[in-house]
Protein backbone atom coordinates (compact mmCIF):
# COMPACT_ATOMS: atom_id res chain seq x y z
CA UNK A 1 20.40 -10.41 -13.42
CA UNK A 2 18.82 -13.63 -11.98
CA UNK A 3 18.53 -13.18 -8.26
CA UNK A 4 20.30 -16.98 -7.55
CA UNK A 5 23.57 -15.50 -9.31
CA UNK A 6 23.08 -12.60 -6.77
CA UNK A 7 22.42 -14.68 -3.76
CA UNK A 8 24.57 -17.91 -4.36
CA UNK A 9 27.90 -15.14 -4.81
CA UNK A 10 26.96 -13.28 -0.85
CA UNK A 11 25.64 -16.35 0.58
CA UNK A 12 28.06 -18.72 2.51
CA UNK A 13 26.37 -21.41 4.38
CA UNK A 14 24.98 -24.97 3.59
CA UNK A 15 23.23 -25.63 -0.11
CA UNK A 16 19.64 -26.07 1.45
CA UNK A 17 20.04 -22.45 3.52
CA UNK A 18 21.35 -20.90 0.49
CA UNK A 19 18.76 -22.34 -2.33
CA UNK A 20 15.65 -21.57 0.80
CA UNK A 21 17.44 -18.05 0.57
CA UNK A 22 17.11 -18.54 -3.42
CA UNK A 23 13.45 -19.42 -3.28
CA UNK A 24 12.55 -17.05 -1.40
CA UNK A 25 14.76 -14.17 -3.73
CA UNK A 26 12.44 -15.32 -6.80
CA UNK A 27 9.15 -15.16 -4.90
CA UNK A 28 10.07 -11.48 -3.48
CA UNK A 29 10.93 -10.81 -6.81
CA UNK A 30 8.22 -12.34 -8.59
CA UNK A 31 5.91 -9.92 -5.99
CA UNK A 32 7.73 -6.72 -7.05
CA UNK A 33 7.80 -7.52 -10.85
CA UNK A 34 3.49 -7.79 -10.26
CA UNK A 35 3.13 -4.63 -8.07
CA UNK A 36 5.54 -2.04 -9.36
CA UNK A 37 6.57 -3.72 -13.24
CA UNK A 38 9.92 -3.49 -12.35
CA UNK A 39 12.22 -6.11 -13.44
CA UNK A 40 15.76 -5.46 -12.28
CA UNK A 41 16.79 -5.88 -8.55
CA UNK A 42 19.30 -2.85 -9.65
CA UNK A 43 15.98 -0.67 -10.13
CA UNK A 44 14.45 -1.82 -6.49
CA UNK A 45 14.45 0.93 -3.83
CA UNK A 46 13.50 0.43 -0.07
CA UNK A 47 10.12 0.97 -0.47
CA UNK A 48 9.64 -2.08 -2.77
CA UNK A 49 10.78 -4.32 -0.63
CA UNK A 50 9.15 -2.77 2.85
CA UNK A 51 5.83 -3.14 0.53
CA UNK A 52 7.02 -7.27 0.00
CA UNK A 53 7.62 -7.29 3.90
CA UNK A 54 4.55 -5.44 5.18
CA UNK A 55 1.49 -5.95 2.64
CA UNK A 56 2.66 -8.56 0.43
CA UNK A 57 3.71 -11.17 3.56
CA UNK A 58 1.12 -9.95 6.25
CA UNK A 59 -0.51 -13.34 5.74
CA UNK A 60 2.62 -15.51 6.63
CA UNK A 61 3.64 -16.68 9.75
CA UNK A 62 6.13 -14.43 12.19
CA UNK A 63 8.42 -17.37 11.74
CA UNK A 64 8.06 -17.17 8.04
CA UNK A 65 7.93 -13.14 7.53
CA UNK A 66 11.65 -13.49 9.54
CA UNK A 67 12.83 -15.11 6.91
CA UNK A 68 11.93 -13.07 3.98
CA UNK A 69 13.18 -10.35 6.20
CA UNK A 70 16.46 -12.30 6.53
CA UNK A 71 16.23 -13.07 2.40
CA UNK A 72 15.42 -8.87 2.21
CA UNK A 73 18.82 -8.34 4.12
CA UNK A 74 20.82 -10.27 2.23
CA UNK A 75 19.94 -8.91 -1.14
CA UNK A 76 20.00 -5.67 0.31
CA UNK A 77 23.61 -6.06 1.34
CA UNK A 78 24.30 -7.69 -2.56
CA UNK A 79 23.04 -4.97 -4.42
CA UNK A 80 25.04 -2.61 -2.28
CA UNK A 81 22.43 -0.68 -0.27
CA UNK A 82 22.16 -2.55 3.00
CA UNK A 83 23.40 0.28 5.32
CA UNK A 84 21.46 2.91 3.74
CA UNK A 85 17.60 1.08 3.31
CA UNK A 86 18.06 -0.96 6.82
CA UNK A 87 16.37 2.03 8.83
CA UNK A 88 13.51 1.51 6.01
CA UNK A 89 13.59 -1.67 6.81
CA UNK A 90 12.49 -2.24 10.23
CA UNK A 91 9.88 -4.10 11.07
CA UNK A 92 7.49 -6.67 13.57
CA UNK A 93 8.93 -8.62 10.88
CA UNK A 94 12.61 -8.48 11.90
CA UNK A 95 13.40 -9.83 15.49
CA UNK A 96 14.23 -7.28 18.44
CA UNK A 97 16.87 -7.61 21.28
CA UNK A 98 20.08 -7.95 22.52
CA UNK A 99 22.59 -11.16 21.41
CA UNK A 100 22.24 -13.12 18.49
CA UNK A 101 24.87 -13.56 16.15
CA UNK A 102 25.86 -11.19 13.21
CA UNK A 103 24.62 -11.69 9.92
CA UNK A 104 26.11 -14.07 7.78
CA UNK A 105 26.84 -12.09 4.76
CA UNK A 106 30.02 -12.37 2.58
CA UNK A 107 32.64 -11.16 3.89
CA UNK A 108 36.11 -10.17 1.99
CA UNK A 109 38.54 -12.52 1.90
CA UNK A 110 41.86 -11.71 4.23
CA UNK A 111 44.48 -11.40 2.44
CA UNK A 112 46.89 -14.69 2.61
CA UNK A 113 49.69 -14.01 5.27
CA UNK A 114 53.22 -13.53 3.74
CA UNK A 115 55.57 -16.28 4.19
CA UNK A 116 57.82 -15.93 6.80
CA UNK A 117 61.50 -15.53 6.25
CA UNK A 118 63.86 -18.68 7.26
């Protein structure tokens, strides 16, 4: 499955945040298809993408591992295994500290409020 059907379904936000997210899906997966021959995003476990995060980015910015970090997250939480591989996870790539907002995944929708009686 491409990884821009994955991301553009559990990605709200603005068309340039969402196709940077994009970008950056294909290059982490590009990286894991190299290393490990593994094709699927279904077939990834934690340690692929720690291996993207901590070899294959050392050479990138702080600024610019963040992101992949943030790109990591979000497919993470796609393919269903963000609770589970976000101990694996951590990082000096992944900022520390209190605040900040929560992550901007996709959410379920509410449910539509019944119509109120006359």
């Amino acid at each position: 499955m491409s990884i821009a059907i994955l991301l553009k379904r559990a990605l709200p936000g603005a068309r340039t945040s969402v196709a940077a997210h994009i970008k950056r899906g294909e290059r982490i997966t590009g990286a894991i298809q190299r290393q490990f021959k593994i094709g699927e995003p279904y077939q990834w476990q934690a340690k692929h993408v720690r291996w993207v995060l901590e070899v294959w980015s050392r050479e990138n910015s702080p600024g610019t591992r963040y992101d992949y970090w943030r790109t990591a997250r979000a497919l993470a939480s796609v393919l269903g295994h963000w609770p589970d591989w976000e101990p694996h996870l951590r990082g000096p790539w992944c900022r520390r500290g209190a605040g900040g907002r929560k992550p901007k995944l996709a959410q379920p929708r509410k449910p539509a409020p019944a119509p109120r009686p006359i």
